[in-house]
C-alpha atoms as a PDB file:
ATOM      1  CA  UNK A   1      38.578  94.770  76.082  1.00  0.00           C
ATOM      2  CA  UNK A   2      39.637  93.279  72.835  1.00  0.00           C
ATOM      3  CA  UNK A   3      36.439  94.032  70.582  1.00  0.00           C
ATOM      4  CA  UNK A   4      38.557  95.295  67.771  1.00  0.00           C
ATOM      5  CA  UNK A   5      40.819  92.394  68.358  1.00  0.00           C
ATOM      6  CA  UNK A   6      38.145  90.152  67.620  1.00  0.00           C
ATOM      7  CA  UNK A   7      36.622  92.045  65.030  1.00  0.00           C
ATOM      8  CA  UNK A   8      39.427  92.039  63.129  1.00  0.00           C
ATOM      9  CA  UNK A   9      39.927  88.110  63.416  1.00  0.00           C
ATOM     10  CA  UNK A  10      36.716  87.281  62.440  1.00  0.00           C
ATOM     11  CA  UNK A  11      36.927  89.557  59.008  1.00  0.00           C
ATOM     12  CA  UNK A  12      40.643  88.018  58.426  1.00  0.00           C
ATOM     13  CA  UNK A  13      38.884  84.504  59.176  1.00  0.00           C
ATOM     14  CA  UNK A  14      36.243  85.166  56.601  1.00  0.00           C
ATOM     15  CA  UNK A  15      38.463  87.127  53.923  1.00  0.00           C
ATOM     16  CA  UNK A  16      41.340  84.845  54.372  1.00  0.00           C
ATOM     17  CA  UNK A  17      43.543  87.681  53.215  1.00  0.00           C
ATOM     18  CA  UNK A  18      45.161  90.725  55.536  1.00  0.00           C
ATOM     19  CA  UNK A  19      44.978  93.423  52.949  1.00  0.00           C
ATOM     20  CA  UNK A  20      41.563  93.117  52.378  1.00  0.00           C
ATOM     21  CA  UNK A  21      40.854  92.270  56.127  1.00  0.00           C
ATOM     22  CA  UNK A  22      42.582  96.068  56.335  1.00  0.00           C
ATOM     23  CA  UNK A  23      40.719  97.390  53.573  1.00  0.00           C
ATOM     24  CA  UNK A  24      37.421  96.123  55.304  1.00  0.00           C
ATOM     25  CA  UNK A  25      37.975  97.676  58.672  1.00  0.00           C
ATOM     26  CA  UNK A  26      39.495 100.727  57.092  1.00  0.00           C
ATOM     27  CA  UNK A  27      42.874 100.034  59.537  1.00  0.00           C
ATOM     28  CA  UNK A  28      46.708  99.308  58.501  1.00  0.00           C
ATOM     29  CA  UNK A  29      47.899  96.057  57.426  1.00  0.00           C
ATOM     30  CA  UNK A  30      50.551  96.030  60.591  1.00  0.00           C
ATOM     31  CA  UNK A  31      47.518  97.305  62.980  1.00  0.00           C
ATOM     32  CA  UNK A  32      45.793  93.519  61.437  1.00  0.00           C
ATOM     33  CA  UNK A  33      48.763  91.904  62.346  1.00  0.00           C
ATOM     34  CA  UNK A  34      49.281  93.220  65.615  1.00  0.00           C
ATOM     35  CA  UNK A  35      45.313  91.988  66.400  1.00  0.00           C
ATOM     36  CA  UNK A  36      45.936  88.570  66.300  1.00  0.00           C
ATOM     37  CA  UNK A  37      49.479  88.852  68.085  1.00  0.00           C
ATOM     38  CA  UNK A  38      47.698  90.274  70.812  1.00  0.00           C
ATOM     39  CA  UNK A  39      44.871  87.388  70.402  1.00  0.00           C
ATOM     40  CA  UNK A  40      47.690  84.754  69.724  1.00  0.00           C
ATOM     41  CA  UNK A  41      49.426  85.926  73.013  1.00  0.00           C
ATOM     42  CA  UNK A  42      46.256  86.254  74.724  1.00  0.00           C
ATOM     43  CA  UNK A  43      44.974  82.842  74.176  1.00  0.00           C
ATOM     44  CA  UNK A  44      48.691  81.428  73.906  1.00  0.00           C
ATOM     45  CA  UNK A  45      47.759  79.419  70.570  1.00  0.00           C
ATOM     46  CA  UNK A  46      48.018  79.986  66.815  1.00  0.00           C
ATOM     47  CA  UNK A  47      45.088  81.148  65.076  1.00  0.00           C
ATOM     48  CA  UNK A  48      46.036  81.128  61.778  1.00  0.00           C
ATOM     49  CA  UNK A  49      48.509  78.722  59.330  1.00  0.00           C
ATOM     50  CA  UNK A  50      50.564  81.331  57.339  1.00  0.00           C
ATOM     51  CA  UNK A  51      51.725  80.665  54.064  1.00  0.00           C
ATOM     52  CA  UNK A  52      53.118  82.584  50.874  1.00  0.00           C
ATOM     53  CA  UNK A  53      49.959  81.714  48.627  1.00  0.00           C
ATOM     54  CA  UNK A  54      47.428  80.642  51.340  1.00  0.00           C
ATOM     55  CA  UNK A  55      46.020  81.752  55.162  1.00  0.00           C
ATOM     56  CA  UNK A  56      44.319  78.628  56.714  1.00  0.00           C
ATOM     57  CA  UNK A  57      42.518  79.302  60.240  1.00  0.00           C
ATOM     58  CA  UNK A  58      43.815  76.636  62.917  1.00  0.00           C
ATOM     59  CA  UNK A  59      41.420  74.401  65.231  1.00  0.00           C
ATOM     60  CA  UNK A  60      41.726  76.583  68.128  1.00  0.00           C
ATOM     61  CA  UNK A  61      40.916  79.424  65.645  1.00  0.00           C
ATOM     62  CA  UNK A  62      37.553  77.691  64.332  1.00  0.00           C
ATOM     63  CA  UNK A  63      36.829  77.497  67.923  1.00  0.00           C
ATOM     64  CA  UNK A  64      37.553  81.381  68.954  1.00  0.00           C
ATOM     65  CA  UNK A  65      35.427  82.227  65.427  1.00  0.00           C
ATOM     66  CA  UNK A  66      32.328  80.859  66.552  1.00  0.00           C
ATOM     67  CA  UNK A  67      32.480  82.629  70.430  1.00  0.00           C
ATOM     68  CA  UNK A  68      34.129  85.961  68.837  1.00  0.00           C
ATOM     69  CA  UNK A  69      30.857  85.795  66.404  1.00  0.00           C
ATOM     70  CA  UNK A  70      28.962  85.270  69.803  1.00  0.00           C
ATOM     71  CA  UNK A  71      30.880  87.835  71.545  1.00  0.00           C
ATOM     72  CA  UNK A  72      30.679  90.792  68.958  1.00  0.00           C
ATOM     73  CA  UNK A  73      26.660  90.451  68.822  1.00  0.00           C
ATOM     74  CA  UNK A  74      25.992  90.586  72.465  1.00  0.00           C
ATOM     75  CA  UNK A  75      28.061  93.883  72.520  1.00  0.00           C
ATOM     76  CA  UNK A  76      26.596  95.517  69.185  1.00  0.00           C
ATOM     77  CA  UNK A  77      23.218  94.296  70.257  1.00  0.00           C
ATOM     78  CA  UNK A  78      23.773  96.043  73.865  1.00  0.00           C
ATOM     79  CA  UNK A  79      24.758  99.388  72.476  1.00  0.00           C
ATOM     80  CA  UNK A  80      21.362  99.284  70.292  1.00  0.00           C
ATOM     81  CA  UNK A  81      19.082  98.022  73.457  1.00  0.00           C
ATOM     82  CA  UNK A  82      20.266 100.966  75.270  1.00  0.00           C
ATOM     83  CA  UNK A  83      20.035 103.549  72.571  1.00  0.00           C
ATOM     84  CA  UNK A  84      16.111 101.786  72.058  1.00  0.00           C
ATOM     85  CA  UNK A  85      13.266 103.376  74.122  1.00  0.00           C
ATOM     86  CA  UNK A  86      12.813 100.209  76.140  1.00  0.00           C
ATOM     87  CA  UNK A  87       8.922 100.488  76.030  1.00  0.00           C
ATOM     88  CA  UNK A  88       8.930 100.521  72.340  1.00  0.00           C
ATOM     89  CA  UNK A  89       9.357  97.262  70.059  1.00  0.00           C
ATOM     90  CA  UNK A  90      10.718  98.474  66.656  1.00  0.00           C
ATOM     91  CA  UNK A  91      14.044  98.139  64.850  1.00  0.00           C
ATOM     92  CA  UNK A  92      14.745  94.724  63.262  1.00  0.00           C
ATOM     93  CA  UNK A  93      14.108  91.118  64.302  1.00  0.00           C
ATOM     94  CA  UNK A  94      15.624  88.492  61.926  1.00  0.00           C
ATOM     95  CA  UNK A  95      13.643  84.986  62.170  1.00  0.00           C
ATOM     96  CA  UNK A  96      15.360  81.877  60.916  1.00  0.00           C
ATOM     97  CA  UNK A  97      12.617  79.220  59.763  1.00  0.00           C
ATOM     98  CA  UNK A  98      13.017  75.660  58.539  1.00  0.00           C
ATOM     99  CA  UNK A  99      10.900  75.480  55.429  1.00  0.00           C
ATOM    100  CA  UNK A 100       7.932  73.428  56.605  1.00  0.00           C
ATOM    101  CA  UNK A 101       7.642  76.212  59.222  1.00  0.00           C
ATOM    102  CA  UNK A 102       8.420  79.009  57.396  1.00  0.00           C
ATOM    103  CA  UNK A 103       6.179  78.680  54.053  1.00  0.00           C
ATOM    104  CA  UNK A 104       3.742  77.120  55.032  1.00  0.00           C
ATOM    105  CA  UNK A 105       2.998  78.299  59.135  1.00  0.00           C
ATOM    106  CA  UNK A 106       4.868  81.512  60.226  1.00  0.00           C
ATOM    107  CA  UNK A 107       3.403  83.526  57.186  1.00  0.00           C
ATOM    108  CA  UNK A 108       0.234  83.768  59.104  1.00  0.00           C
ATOM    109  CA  UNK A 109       1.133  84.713  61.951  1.00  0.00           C
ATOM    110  CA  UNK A 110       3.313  87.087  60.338  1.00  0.00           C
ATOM    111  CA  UNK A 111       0.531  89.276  58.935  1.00  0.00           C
ATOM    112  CA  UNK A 112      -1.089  89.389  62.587  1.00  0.00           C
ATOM    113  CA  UNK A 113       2.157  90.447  64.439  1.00  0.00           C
ATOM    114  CA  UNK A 114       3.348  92.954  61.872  1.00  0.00           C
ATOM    115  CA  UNK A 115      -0.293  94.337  62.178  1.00  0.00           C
ATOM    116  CA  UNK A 116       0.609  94.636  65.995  1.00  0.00           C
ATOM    117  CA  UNK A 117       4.110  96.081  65.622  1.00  0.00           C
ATOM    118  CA  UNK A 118       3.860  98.051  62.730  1.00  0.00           C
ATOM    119  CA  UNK A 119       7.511  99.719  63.521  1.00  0.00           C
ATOM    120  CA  UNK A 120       9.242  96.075  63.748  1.00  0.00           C
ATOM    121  CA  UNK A 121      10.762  95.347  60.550  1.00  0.00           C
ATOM    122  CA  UNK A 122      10.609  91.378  60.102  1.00  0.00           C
ATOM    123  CA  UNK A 123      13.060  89.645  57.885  1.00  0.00           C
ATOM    124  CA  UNK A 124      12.950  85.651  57.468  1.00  0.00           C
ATOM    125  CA  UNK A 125      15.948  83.351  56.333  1.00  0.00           C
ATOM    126  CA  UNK A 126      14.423  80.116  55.411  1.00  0.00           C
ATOM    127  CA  UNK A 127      16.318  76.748  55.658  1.00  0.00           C
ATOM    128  CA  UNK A 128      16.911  73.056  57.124  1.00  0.00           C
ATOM    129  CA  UNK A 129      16.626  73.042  60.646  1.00  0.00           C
ATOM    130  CA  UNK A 130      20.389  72.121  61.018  1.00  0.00           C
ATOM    131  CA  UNK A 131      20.828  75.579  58.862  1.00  0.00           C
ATOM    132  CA  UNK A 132      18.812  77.415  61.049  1.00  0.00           C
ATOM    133  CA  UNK A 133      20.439  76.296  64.582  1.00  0.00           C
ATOM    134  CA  UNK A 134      23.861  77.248  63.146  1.00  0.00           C
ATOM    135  CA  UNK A 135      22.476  80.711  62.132  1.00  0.00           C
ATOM    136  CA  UNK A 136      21.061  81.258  65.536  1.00  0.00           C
ATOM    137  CA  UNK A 137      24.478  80.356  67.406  1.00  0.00           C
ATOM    138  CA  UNK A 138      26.434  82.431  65.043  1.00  0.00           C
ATOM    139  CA  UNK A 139      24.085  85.457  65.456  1.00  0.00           C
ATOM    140  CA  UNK A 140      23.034  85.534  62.048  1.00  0.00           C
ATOM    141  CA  UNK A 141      19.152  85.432  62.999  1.00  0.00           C
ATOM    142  CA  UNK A 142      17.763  86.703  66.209  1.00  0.00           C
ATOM    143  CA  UNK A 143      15.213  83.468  66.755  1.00  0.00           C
ATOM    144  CA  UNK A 144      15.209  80.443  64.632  1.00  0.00           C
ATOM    145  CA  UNK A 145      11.802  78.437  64.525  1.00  0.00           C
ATOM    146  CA  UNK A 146      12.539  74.480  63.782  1.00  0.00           C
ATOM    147  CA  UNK A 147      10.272  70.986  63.122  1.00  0.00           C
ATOM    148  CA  UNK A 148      14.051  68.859  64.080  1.00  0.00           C
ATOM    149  CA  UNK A 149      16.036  68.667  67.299  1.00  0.00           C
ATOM    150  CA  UNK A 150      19.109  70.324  68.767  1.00  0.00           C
ATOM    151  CA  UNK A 151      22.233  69.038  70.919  1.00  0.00           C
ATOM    152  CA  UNK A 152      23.275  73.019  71.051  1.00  0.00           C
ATOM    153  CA  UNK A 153      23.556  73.062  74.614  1.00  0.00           C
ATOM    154  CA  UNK A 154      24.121  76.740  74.403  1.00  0.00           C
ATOM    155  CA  UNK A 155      20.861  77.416  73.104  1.00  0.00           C
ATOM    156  CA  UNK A 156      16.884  77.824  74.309  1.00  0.00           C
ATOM    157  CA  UNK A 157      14.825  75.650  72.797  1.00  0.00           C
ATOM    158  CA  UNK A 158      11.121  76.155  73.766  1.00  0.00           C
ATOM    159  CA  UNK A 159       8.405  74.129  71.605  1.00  0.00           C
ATOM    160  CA  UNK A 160       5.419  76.521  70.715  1.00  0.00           C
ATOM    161  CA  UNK A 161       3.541  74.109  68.143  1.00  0.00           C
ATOM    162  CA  UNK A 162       1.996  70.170  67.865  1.00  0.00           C
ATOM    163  CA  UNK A 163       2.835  69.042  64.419  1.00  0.00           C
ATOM    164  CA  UNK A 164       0.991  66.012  62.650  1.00  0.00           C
ATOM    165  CA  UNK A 165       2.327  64.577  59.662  1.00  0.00           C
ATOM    166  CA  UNK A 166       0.993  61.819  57.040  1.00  0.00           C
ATOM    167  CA  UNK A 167       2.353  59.576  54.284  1.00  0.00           C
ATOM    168  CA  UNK A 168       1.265  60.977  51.231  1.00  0.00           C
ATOM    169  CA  UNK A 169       0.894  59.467  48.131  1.00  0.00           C
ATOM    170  CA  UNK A 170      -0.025  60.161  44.446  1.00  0.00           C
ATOM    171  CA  UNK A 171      -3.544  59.187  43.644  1.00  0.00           C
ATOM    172  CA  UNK A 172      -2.548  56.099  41.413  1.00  0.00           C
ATOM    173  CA  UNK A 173      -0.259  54.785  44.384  1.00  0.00           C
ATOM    174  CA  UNK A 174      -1.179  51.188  45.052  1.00  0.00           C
ATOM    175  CA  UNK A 175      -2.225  52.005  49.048  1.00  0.00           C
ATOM    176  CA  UNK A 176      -3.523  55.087  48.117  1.00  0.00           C
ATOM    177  CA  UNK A 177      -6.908  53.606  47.728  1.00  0.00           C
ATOM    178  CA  UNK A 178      -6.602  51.357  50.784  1.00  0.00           C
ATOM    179  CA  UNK A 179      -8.983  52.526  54.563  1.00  0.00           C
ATOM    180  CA  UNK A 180      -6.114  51.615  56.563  1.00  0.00           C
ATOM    181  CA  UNK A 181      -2.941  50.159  56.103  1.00  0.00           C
ATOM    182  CA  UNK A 182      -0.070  48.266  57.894  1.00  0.00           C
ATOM    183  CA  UNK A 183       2.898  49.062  59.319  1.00  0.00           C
ATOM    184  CA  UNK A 184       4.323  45.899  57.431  1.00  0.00           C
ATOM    185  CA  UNK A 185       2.826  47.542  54.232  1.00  0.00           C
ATOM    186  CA  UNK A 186       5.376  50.581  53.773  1.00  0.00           C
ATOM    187  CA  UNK A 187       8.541  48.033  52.804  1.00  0.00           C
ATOM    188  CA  UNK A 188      10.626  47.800  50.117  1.00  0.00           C
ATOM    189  CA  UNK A 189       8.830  51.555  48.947  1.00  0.00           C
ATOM    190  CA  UNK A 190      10.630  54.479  47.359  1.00  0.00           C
ATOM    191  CA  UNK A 191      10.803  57.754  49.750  1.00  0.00           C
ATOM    192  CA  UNK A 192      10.913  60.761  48.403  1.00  0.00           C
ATOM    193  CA  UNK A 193      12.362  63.075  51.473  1.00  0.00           C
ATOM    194  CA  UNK A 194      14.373  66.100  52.077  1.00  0.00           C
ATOM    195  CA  UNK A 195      17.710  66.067  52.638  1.00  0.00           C
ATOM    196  CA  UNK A 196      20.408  65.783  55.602  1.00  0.00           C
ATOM    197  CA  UNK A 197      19.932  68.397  57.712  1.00  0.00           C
ATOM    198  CA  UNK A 198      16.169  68.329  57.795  1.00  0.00           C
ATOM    199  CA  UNK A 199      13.994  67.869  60.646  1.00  0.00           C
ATOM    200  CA  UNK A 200      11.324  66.316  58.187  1.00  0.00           C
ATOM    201  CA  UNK A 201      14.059  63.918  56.615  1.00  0.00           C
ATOM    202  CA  UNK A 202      15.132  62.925  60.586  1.00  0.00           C
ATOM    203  CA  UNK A 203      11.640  62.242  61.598  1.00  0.00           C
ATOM    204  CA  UNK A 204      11.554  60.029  58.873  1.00  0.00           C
ATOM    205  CA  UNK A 205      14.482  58.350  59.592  1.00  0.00           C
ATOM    206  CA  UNK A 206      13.260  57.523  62.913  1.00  0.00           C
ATOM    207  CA  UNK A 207      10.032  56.033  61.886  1.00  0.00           C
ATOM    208  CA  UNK A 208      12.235  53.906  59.358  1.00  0.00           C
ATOM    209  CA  UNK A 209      14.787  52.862  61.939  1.00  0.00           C
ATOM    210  CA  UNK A 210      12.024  52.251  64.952  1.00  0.00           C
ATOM    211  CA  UNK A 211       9.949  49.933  62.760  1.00  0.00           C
ATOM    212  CA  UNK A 212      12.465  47.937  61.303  1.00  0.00           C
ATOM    213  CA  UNK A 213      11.266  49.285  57.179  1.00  0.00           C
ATOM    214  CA  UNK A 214      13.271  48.162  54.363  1.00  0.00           C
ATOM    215  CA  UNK A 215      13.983  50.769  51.534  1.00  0.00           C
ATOM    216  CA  UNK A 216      13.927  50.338  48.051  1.00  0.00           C
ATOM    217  CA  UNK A 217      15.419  53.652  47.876  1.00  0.00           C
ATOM    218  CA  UNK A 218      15.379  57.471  48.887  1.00  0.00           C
ATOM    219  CA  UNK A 219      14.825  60.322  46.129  1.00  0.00           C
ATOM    220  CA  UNK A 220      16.752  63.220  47.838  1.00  0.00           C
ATOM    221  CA  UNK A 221      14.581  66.871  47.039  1.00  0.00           C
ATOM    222  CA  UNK A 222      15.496  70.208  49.291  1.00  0.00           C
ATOM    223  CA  UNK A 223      12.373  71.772  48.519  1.00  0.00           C
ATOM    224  CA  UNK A 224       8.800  70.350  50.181  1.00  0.00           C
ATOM    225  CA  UNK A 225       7.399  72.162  47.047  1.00  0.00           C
ATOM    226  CA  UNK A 226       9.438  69.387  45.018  1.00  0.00           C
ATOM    227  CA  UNK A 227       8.672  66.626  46.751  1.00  0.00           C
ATOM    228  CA  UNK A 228       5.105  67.195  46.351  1.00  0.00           C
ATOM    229  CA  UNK A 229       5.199  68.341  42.756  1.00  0.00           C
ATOM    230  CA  UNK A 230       7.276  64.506  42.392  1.00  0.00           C
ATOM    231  CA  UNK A 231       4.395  62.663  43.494  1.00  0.00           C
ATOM    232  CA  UNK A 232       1.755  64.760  42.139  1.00  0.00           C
ATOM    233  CA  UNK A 233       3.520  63.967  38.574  1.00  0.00           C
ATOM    234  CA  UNK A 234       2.819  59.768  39.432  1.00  0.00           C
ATOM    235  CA  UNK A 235       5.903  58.903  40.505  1.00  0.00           C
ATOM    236  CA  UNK A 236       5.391  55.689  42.335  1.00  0.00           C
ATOM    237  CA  UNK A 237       6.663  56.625  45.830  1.00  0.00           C
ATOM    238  CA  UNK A 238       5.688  57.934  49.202  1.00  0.00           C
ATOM    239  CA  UNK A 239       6.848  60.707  51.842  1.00  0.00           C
ATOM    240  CA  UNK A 240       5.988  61.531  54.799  1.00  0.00           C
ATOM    241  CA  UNK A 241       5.406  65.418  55.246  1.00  0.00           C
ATOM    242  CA  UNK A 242       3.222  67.640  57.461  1.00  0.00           C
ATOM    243  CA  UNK A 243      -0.213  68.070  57.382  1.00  0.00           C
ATOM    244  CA  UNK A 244       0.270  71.979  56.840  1.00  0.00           C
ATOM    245  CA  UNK A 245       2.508  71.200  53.724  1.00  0.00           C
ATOM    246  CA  UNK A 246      -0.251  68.905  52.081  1.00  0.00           C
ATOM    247  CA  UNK A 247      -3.413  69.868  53.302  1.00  0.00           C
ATOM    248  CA  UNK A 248      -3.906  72.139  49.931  1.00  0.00           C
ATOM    249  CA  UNK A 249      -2.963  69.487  48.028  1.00  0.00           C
ATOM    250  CA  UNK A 250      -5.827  67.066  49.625  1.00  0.00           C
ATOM    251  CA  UNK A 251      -8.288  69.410  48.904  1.00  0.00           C
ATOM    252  CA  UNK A 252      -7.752  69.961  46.057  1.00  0.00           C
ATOM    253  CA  UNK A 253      -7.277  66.084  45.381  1.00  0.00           C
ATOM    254  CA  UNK A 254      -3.843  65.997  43.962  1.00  0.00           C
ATOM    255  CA  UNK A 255      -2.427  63.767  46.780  1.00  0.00           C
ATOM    256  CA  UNK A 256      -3.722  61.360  48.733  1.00  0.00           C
ATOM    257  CA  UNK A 257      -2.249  60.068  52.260  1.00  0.00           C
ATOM    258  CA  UNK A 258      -2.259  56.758  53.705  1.00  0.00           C
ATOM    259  CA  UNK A 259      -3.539  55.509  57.130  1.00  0.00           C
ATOM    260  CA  UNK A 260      -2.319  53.403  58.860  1.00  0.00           C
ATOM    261  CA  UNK A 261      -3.619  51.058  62.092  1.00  0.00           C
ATOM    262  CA  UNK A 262      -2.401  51.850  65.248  1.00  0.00           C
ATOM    263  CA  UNK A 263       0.118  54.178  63.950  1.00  0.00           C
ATOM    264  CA  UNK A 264       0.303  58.109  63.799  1.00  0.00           C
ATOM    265  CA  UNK A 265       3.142  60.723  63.660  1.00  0.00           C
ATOM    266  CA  UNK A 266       3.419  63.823  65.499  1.00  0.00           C
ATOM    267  CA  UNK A 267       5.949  65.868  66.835  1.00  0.00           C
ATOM    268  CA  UNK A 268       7.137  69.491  68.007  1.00  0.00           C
ATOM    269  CA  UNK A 269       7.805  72.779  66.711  1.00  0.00           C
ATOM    270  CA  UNK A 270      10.204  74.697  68.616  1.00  0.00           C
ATOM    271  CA  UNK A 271      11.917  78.430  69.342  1.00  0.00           C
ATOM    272  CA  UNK A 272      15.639  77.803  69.565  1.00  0.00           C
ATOM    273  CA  UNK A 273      17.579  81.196  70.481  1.00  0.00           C
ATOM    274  CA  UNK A 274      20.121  82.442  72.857  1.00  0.00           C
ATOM    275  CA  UNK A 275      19.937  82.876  76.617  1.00  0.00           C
ATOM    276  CA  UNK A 276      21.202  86.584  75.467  1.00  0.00           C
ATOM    277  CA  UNK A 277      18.475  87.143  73.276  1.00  0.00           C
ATOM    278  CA  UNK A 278      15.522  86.409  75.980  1.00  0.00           C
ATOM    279  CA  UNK A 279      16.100  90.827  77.066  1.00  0.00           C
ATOM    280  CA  UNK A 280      16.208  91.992  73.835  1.00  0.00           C
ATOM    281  CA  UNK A 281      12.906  93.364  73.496  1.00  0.00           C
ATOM    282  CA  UNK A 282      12.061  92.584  69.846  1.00  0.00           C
ATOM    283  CA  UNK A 283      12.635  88.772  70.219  1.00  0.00           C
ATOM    284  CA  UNK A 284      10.497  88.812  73.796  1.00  0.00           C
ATOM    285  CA  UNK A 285       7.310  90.350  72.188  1.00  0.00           C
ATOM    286  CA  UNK A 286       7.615  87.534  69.290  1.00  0.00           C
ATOM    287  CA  UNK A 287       7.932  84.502  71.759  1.00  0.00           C
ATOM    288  CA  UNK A 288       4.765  85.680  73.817  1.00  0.00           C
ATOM    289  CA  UNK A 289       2.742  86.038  70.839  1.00  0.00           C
ATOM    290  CA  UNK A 290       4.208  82.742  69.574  1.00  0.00           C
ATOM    291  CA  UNK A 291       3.651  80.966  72.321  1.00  0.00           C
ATOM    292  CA  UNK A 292      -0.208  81.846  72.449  1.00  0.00           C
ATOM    293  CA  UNK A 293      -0.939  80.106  68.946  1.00  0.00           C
END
């Protein structure tokens, strides 16, 4: 079994330096350097590019970092399942949560499952969806919850929620005032949109690409609470963002959205998490109740 093996490459991959790699895992400089001989030999490649003044980690290495990541969880995570009373759900679930999803739905249903698991302690890492898929293959959330899509083929991805989503406005916007508009109507318009990595700045992307819109220009914002705060200011632009992330704003009349004939925009939520994560009892309990909203 070479767990400490792989322990210790992934600290001197992260560190980048073998005394502190040995300082880390409270172990010898040689025992560090024996590691990834034995992982070098093992997997008959280099991991790492020595140098005087620098330690660069190899191709092959970036690939071993990412399953040793793997690899290390699914072993920590079985010596806590076993040491858990497997009728109880308690301990720690980490939940990774684009931001559309995770200010402005999960918080909700947060208050109604902690009220149901009162010994679960819930921690949420907000981000873009691409973000939050990297976090879930790496380990570094349990479950991630995104508005985008995946290629990780490695993954679960199981929608749980119908999203709608409008082109909103400010109120002095020259369609604002307009019943219904056209397609045709939305060129040559400034977007203000999130940025790469989003599932809200993809979906856009597609609606741009699928009906042939011309751009005047994008305004790039990572925050929906920006993008809104942007128009509501007068800015003469649009973006297209979820109903949950604007429906405030409508009532309160700071933002107004923009129909349009024959045209509306909807798309899913999903669970993405590992096929190792569907026993672990914590995550289980939080898809079932997820999946009933």
């Amino acid at each position: 079994m070479y767990y400490d093996a792989l322990r210790t490459f992934v600290t001197l991959a992260e560190v980048k330096n073998f005394t502190k790699a040995a300082e880390i895992l409270h172990i010898s400089q040689p025992s560090v350097s024996l590691h990834i001989k034995n992982l070098e030999k093992e997997f008959q490649t280099k991991l790492f590019i020595r140098s005087p003044k620098s330690l660069k980690i190899t191709p092959t290495g970036e690939i071993l970092y990412g399953r040793a990541k793997q690899i290390i969880h699914i072993y920590e995570q079985t010596k806590q399942d076993i040491l858990e009373h497997h009728h109880d759900v308690k301990g720690k679930l980490t939940i990774g949560a684009s931001f559309t999803i995770g200010e402005y739905i999960l918080p909700s249903f947060l208050v109604d499952f902690q009220a149901q698991y009162p010994n679960l302690k819930l921690e949420v890492v907000i981000g873009n969806t691409e973000e939050i898929v990297q976090s879930v293959r790496l380990f570094k959330v349990d479950i991630g919850l995104i508005e985008g899509q995946t290629n990780e083929k490695e993954l679960l991805v199981k929608p749980f929620m119908d999203d709608e989503l409008f082109i909103a406005a400010p109120k002095g916007h020259k369609l604002a005032g307009r019943k219904e508009a056209r397609i045709e109507d939305l060129h040559n318009q400034v977007w203000v949109t999130r940025e790469e990595g989003s599932g809200t700045r993809e979906y856009l992307e597609h609606v741009i690409r699928s009906n042939g819109l011309k751009v005047e220009s994008f305004l790039t914002i990572s925050s929906n609470q920006g993008i809104k705060e942007t128009l509501i200011s007068g800015m003469e632009a649009l973006s297209l963002l979820s109903l949950h992330v604007i429906e405030r704003d409508l009532t309160n009349k700071v933002l107004s959205i923009i129909p349009l004939k024959d045209h509306t925009f909807k798309r899913k939520l999903s669970m993405v998490y590992s096929p190792a994560m569907k026993s672990k009892m914590n995550v289980a309990a939080f898809v079932e109740e997820l999946s009933k909203r």
